[in-house]
C-alpha atoms as a PDB file:
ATOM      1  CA  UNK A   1       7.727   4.432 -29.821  1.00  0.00           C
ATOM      2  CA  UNK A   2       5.119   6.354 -28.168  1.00  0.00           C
ATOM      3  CA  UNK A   3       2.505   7.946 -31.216  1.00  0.00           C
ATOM      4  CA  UNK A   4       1.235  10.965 -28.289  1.00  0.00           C
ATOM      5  CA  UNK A   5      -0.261  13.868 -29.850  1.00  0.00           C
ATOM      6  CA  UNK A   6      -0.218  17.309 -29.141  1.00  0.00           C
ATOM      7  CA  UNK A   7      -3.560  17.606 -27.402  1.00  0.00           C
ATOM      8  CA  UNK A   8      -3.497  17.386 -23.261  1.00  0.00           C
ATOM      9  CA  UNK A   9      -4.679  15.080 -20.820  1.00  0.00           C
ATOM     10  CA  UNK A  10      -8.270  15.290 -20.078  1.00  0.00           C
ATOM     11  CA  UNK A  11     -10.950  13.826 -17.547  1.00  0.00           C
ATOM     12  CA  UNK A  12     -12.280  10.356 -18.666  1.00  0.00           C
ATOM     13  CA  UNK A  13     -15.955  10.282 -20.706  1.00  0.00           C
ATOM     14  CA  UNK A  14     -18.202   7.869 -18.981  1.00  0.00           C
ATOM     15  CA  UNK A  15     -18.037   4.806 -21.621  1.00  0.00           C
ATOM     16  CA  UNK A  16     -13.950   5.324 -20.567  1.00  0.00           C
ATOM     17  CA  UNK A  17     -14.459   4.718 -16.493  1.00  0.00           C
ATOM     18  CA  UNK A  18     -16.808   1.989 -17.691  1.00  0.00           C
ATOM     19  CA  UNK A  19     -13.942   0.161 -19.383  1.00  0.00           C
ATOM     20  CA  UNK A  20     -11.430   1.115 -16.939  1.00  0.00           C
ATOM     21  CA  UNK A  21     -13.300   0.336 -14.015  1.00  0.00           C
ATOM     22  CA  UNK A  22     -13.505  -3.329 -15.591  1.00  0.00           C
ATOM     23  CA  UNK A  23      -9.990  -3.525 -15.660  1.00  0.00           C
ATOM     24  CA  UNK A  24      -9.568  -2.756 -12.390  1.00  0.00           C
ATOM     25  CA  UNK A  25     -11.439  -5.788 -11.648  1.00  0.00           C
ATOM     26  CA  UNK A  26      -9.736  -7.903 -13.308  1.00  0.00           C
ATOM     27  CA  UNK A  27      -6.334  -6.486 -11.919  1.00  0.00           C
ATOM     28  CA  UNK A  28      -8.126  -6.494  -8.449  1.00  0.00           C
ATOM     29  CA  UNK A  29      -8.702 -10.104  -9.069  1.00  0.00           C
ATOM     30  CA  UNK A  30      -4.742 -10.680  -9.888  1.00  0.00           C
ATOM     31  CA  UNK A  31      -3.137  -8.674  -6.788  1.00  0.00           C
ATOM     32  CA  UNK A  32      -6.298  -7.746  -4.448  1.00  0.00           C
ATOM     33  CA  UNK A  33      -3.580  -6.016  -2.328  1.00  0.00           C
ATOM     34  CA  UNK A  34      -2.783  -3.670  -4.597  1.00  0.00           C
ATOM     35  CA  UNK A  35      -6.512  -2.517  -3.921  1.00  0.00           C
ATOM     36  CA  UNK A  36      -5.077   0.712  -2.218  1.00  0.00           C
ATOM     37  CA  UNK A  37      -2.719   1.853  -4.549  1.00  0.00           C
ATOM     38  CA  UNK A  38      -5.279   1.437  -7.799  1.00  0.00           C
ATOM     39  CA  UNK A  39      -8.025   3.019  -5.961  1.00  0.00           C
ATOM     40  CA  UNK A  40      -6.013   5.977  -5.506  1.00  0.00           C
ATOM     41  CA  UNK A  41      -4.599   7.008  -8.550  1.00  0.00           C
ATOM     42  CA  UNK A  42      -5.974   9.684 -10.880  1.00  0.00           C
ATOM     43  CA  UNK A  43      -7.134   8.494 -14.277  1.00  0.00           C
ATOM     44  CA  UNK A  44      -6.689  10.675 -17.133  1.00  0.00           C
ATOM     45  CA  UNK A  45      -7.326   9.929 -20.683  1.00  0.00           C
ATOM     46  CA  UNK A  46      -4.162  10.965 -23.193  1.00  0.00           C
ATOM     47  CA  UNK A  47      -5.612   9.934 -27.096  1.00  0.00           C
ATOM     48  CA  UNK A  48      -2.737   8.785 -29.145  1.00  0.00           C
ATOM     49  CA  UNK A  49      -0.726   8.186 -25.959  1.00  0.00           C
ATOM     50  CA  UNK A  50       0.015   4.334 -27.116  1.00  0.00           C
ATOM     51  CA  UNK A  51      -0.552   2.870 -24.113  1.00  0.00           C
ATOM     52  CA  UNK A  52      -0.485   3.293 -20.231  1.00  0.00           C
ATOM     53  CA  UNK A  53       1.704   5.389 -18.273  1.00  0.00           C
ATOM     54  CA  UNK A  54       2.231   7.015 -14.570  1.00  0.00           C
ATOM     55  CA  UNK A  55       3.701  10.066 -13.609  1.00  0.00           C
ATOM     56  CA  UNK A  56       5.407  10.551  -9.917  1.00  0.00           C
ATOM     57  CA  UNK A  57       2.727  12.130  -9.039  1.00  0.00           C
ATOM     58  CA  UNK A  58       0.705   9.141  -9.473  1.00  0.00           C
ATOM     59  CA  UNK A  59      -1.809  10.394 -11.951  1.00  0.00           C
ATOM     60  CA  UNK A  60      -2.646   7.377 -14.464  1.00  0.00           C
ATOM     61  CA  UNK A  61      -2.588   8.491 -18.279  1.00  0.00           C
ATOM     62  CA  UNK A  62      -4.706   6.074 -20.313  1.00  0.00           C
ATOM     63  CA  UNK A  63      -5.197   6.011 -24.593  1.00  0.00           C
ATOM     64  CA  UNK A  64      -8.988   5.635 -25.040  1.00  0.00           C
ATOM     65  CA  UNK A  65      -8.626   3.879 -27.942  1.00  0.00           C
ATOM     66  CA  UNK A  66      -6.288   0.714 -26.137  1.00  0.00           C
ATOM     67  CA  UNK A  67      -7.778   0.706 -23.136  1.00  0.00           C
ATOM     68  CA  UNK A  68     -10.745  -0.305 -25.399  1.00  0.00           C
ATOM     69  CA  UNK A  69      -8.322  -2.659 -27.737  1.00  0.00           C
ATOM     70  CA  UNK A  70      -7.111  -4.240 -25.164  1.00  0.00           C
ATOM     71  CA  UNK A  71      -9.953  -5.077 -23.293  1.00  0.00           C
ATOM     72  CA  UNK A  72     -10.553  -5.973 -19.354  1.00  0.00           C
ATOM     73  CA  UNK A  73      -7.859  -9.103 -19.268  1.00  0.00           C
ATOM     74  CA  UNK A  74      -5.112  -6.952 -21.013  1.00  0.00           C
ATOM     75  CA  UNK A  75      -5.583  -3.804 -20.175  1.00  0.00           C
ATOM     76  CA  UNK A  76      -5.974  -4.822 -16.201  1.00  0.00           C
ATOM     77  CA  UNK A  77      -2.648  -6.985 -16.668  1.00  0.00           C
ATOM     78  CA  UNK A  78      -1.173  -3.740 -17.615  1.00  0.00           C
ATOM     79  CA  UNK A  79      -3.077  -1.343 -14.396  1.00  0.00           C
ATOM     80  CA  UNK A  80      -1.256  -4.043 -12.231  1.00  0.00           C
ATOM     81  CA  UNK A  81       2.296  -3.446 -14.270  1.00  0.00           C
ATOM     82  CA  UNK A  82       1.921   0.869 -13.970  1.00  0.00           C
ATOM     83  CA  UNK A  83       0.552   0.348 -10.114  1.00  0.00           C
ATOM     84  CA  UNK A  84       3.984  -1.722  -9.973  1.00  0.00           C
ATOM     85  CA  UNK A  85       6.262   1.277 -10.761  1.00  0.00           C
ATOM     86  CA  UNK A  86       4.449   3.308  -8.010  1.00  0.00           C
ATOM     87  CA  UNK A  87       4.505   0.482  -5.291  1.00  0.00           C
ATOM     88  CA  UNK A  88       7.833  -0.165  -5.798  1.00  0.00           C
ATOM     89  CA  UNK A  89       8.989   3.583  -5.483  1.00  0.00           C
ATOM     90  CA  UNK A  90      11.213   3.256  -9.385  1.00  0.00           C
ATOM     91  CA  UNK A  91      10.984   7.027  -9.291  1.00  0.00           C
ATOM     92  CA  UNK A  92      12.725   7.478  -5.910  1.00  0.00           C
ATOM     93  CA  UNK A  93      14.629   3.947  -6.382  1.00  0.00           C
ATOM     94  CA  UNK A  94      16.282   5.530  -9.346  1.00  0.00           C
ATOM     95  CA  UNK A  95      17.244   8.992  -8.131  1.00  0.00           C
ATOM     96  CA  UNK A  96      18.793   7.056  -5.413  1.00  0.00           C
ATOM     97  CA  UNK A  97      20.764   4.159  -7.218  1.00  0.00           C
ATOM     98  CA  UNK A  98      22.430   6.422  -9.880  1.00  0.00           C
ATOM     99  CA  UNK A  99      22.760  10.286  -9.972  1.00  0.00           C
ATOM    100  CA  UNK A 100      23.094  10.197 -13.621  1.00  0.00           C
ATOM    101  CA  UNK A 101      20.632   7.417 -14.432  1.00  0.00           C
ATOM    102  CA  UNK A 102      20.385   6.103 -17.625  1.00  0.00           C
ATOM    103  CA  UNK A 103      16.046   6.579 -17.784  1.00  0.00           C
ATOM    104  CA  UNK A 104      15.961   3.660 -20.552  1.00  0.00           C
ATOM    105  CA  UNK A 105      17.859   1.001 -19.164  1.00  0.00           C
ATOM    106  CA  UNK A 106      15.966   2.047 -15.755  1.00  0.00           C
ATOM    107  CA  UNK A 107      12.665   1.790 -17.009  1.00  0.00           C
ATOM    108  CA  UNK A 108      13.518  -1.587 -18.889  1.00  0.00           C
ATOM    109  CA  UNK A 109      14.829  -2.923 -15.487  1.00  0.00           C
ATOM    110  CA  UNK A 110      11.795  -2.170 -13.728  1.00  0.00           C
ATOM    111  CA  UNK A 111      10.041  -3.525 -16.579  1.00  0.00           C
ATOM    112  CA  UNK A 112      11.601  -6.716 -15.999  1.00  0.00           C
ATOM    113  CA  UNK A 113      11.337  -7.169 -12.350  1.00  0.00           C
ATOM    114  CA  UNK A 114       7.633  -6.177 -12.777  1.00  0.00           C
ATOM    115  CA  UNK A 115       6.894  -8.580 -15.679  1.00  0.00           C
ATOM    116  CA  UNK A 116       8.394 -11.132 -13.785  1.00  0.00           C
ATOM    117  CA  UNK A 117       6.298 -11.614 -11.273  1.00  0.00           C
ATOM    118  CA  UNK A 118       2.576 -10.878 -13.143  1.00  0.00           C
ATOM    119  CA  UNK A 119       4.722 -13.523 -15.865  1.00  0.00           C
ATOM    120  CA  UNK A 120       4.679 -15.766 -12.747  1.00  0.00           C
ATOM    121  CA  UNK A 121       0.969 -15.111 -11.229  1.00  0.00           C
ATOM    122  CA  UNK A 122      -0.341 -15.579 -15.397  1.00  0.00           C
ATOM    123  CA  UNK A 123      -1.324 -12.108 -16.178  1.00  0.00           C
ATOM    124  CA  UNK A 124      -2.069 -11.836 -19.727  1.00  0.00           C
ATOM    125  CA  UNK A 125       0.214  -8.858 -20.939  1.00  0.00           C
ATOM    126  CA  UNK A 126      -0.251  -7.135 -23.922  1.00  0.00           C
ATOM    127  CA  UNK A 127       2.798  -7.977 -26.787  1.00  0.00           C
ATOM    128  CA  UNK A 128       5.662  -8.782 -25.893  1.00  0.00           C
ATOM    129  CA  UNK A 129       5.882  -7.886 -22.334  1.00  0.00           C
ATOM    130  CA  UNK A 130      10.058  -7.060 -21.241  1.00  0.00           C
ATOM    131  CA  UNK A 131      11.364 -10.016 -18.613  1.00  0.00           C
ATOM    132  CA  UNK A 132      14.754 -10.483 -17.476  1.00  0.00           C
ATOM    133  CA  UNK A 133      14.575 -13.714 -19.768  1.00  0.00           C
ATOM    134  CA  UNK A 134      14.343 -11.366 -22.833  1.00  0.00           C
ATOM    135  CA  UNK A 135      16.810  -9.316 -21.743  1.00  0.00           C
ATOM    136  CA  UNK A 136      19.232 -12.208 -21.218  1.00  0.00           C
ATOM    137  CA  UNK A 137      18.990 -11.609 -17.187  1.00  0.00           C
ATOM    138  CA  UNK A 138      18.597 -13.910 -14.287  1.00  0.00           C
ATOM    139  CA  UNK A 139      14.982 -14.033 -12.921  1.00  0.00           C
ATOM    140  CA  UNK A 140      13.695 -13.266  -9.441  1.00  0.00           C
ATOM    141  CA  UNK A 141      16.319 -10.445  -9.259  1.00  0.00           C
ATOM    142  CA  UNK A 142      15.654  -6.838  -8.129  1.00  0.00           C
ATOM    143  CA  UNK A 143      15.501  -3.832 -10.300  1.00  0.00           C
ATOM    144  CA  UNK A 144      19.224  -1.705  -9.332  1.00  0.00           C
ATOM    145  CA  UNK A 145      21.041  -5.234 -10.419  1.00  0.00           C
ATOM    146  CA  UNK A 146      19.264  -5.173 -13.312  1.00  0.00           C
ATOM    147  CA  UNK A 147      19.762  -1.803 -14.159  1.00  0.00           C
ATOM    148  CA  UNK A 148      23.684  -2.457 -13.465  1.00  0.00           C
ATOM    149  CA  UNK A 149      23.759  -5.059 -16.028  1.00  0.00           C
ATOM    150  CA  UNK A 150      21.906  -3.140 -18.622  1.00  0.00           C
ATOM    151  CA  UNK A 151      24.424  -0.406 -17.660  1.00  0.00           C
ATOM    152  CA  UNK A 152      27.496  -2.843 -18.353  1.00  0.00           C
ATOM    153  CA  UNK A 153      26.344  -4.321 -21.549  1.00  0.00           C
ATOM    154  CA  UNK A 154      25.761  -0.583 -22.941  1.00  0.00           C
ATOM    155  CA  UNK A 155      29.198   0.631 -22.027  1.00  0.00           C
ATOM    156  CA  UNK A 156      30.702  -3.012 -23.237  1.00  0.00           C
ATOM    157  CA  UNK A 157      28.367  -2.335 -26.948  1.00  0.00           C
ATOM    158  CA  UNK A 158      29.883   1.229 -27.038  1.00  0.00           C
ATOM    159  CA  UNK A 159      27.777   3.477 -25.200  1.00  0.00           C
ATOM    160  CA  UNK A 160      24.351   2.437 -26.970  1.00  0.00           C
ATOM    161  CA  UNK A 161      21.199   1.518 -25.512  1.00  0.00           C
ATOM    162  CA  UNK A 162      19.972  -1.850 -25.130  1.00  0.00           C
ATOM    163  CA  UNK A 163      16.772  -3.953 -25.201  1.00  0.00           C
ATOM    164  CA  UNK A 164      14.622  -1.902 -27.100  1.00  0.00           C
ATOM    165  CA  UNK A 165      11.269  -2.327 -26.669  1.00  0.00           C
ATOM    166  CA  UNK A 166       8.207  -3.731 -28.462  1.00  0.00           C
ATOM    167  CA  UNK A 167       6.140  -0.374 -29.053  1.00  0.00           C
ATOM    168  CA  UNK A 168       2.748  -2.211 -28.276  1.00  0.00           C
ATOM    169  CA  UNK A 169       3.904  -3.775 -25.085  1.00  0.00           C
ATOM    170  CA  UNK A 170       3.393  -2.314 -21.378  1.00  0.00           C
ATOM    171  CA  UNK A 171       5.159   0.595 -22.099  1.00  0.00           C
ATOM    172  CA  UNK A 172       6.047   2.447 -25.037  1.00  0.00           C
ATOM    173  CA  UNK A 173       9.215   4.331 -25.836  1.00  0.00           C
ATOM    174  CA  UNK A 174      12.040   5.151 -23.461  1.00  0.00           C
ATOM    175  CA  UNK A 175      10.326   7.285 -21.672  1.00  0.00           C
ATOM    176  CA  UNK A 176       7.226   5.046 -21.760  1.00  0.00           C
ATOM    177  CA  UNK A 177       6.274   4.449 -18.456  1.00  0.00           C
ATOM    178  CA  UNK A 178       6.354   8.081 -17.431  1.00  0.00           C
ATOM    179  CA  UNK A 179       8.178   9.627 -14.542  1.00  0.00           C
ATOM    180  CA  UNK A 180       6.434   8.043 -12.057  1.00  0.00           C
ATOM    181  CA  UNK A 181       8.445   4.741 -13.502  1.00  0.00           C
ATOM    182  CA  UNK A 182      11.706   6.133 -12.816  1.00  0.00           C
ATOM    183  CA  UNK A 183      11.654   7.080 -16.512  1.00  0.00           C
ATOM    184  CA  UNK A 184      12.135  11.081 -17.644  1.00  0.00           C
ATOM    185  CA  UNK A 185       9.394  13.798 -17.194  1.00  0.00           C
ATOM    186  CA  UNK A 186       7.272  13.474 -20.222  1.00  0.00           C
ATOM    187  CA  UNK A 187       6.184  16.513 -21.807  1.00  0.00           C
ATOM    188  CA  UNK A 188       2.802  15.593 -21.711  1.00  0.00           C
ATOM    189  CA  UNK A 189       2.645  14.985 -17.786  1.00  0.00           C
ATOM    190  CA  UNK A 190       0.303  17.205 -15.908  1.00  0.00           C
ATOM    191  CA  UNK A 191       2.552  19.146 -13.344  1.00  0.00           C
ATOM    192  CA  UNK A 192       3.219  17.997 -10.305  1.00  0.00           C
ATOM    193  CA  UNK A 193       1.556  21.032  -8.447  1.00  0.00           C
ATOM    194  CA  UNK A 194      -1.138  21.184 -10.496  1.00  0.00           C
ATOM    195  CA  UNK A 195      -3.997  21.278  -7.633  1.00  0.00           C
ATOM    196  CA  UNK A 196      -6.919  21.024 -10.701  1.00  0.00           C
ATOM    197  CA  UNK A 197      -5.429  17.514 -11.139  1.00  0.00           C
ATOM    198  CA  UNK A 198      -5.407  15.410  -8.119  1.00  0.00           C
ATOM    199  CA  UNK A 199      -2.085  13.667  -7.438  1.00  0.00           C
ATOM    200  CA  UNK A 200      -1.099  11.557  -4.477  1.00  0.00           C
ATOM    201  CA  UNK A 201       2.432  13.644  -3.201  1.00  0.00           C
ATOM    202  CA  UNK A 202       5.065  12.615  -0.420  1.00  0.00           C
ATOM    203  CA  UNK A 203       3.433  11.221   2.888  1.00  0.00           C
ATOM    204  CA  UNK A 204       0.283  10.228   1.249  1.00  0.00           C
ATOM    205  CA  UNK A 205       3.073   7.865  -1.286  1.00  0.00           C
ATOM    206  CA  UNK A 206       4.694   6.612   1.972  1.00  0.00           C
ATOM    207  CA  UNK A 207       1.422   5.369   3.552  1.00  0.00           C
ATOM    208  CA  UNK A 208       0.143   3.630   0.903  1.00  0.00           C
ATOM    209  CA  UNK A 209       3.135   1.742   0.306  1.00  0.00           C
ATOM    210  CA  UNK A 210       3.303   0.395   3.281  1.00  0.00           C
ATOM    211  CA  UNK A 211      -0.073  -0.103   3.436  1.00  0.00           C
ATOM    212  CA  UNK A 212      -0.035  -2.377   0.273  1.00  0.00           C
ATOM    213  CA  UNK A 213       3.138  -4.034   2.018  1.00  0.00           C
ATOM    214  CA  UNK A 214       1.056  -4.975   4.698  1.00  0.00           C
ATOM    215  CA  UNK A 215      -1.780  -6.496   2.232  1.00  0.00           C
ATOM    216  CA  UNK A 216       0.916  -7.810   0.676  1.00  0.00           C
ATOM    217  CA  UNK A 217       2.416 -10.257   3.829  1.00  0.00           C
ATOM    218  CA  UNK A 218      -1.309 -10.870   5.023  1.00  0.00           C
ATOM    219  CA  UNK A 219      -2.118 -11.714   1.508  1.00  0.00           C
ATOM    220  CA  UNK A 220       0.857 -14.114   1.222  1.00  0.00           C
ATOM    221  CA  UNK A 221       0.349 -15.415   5.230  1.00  0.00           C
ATOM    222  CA  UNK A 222      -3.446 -16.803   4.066  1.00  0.00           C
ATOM    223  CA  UNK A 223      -3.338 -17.564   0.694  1.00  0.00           C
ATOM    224  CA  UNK A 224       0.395 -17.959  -0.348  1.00  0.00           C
ATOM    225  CA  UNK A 225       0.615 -16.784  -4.209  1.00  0.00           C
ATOM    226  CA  UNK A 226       2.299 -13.776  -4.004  1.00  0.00           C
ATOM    227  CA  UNK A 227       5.176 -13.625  -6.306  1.00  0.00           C
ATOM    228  CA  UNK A 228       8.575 -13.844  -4.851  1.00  0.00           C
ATOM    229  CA  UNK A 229       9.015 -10.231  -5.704  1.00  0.00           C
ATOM    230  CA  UNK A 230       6.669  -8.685  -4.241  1.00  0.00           C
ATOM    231  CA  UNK A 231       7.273 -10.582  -1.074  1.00  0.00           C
ATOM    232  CA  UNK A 232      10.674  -9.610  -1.162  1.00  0.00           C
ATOM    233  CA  UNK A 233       9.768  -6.154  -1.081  1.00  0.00           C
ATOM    234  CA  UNK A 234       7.156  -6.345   1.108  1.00  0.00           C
ATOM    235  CA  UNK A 235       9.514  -7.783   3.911  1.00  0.00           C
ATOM    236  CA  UNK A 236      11.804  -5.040   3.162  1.00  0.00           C
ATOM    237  CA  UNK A 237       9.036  -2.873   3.492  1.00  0.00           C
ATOM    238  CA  UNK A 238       7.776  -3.765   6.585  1.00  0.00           C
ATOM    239  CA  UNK A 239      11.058  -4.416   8.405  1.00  0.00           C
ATOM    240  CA  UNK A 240      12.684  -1.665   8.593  1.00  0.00           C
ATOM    241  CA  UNK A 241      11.992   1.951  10.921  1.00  0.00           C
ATOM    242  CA  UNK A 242       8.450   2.471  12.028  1.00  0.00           C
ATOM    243  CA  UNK A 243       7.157   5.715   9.762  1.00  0.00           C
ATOM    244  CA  UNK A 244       7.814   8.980  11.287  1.00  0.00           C
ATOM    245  CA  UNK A 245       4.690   9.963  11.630  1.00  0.00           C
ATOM    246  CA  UNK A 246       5.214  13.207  12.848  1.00  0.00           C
ATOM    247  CA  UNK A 247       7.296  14.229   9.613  1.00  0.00           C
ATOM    248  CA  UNK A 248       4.108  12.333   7.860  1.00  0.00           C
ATOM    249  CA  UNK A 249       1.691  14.320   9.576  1.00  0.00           C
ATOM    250  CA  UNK A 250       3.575  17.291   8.646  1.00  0.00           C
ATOM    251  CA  UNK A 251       3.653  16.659   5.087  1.00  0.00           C
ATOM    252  CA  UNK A 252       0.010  16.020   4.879  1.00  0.00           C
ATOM    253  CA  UNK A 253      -0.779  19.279   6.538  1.00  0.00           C
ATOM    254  CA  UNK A 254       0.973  20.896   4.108  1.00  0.00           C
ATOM    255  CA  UNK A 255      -0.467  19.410   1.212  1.00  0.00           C
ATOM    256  CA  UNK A 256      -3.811  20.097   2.525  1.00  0.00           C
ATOM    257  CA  UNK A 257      -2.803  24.276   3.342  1.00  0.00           C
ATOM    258  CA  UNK A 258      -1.618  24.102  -0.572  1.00  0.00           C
ATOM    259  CA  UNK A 259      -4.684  22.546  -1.853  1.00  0.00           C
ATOM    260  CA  UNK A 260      -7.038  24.936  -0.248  1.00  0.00           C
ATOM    261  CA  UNK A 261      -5.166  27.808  -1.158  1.00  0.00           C
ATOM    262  CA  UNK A 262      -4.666  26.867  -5.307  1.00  0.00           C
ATOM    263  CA  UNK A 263      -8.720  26.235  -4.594  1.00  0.00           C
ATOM    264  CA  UNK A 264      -9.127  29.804  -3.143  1.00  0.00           C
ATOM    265  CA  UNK A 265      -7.260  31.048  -5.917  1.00  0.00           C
ATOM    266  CA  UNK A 266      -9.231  30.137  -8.802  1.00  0.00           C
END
């Protein structure tokens, strides 16, 4: 389970963006075209947090103390896991799939489909990282088929959860990943129109997914070790409607108008 305390988020000392910005490099050196999506989150560090975790607004909470346990290897394995939730839209994904979603068994499937592929690609995961092979799943499958399993076996077991998690894996509690996993608001998450706290909101998601889906196929067109995955969703990505940039535009401008005006405010 997740040990968080009581105290908030706050900005990152230097020794901190010293060790994270090492394991970015190493998670750089994993997926390279995830270079836009971990360039653009907002670090923030959360003592007795446990571990990592992402919020939809895609601010990055980080525990001092194992970002420095863990070290570059680890702890970059693990930047490449919370960027996963984000690329892969397991916020939105799980609104979508189920109404009344089941945040545990949602966060444990995107857990799996995640772990799969850094499993794959030999990222060095802290623990025991959650797979579809430790959750008695098939591998190489997507996260909603998952989740429908997960859902099955619960009703089937009477209603309980299942797969609980190793606390000092990539995640935590149910809840572990944070919202921007698909998993419920924590209480510790900064909110979401909290203009002193960057976040990335709306449009500004939508372009750097696809952006990181294009990395993604020109990645896998030159070099050819992109997990199965990701290449999966990167297709999907970058097959279907062009983005309506108008509606993106839009979106952006208003961001910008509210930014300036919680800036004019304080």
């Amino acid at each position: 389970m997740s040990t968080a305390t009581t105290t908030a988020p706050r900005a990152l000392t230097a020794d901190e963006h010293r060790l994270l910005r090492a394991a970015r490099l190493n998670a750089l050196e994993l997926v390279p075209y995830f270079a836009h999506v971990l360039f653009n989150v907002h670090p923030l560090a959360f003592e007795g947090l446990g571990t990592f975790a992402v919020d939809a607004s895609w601010r990055l909470y980080l525990d001092p103390a194992v970002l420095a346990e863990w070290g570059p290897e680890q702890a970059g394995a693990v930047l490449v896991h919370e960027a996963g939730h984000l690329v892969r839209d397991h916020a939105g994904r799980g609104k979508a799939h189920d109404p009344r979603l089941d945040h545990h068994l949602w966060n444990l499937a995107g857990d799996a489909a995640i772990n799969d592929d850094l499993v794959r690609i030999g990222a060095h995961l802290p623990g025991a990282p959650v797979t579809p092979d430790a959750l008695d799943l098939e591998p190489n499958g997507v996260e909603e088929t998952y989740y429908d399993a997960l859902t099955r076996r619960a009703r089937q077991n009477g209603g309980g959860q299942d797969g609980e998690r190793d606390p000092q894996s990539d995640g935590g509690d149910s809840g572990g990943c944070g919202s921007g996993a698909g998993g419920a608001p924590q209480p510790w998450e900064v909110p979401a129109d909290q203009t002193a706290v960057p976040g990335v909101h709306g449009a500004d998601q939508v372009v750097l997914r696809r952006q990181t889906a294009h990395a993604i196929t020109e990645h896998a067109k030159t070099r050819g070790n992109v997990p199965a995955g990701l290449r999966r969703w990167a297709h999907d990505q970058t097959t279907t409607a062009p983005l309506p940039w108008r509606k993106v535009l839009a979106q952006t401008v208003r961001r910008s108008l509210t930014l300036a005006a919680g800036r004019r405010s304080r």
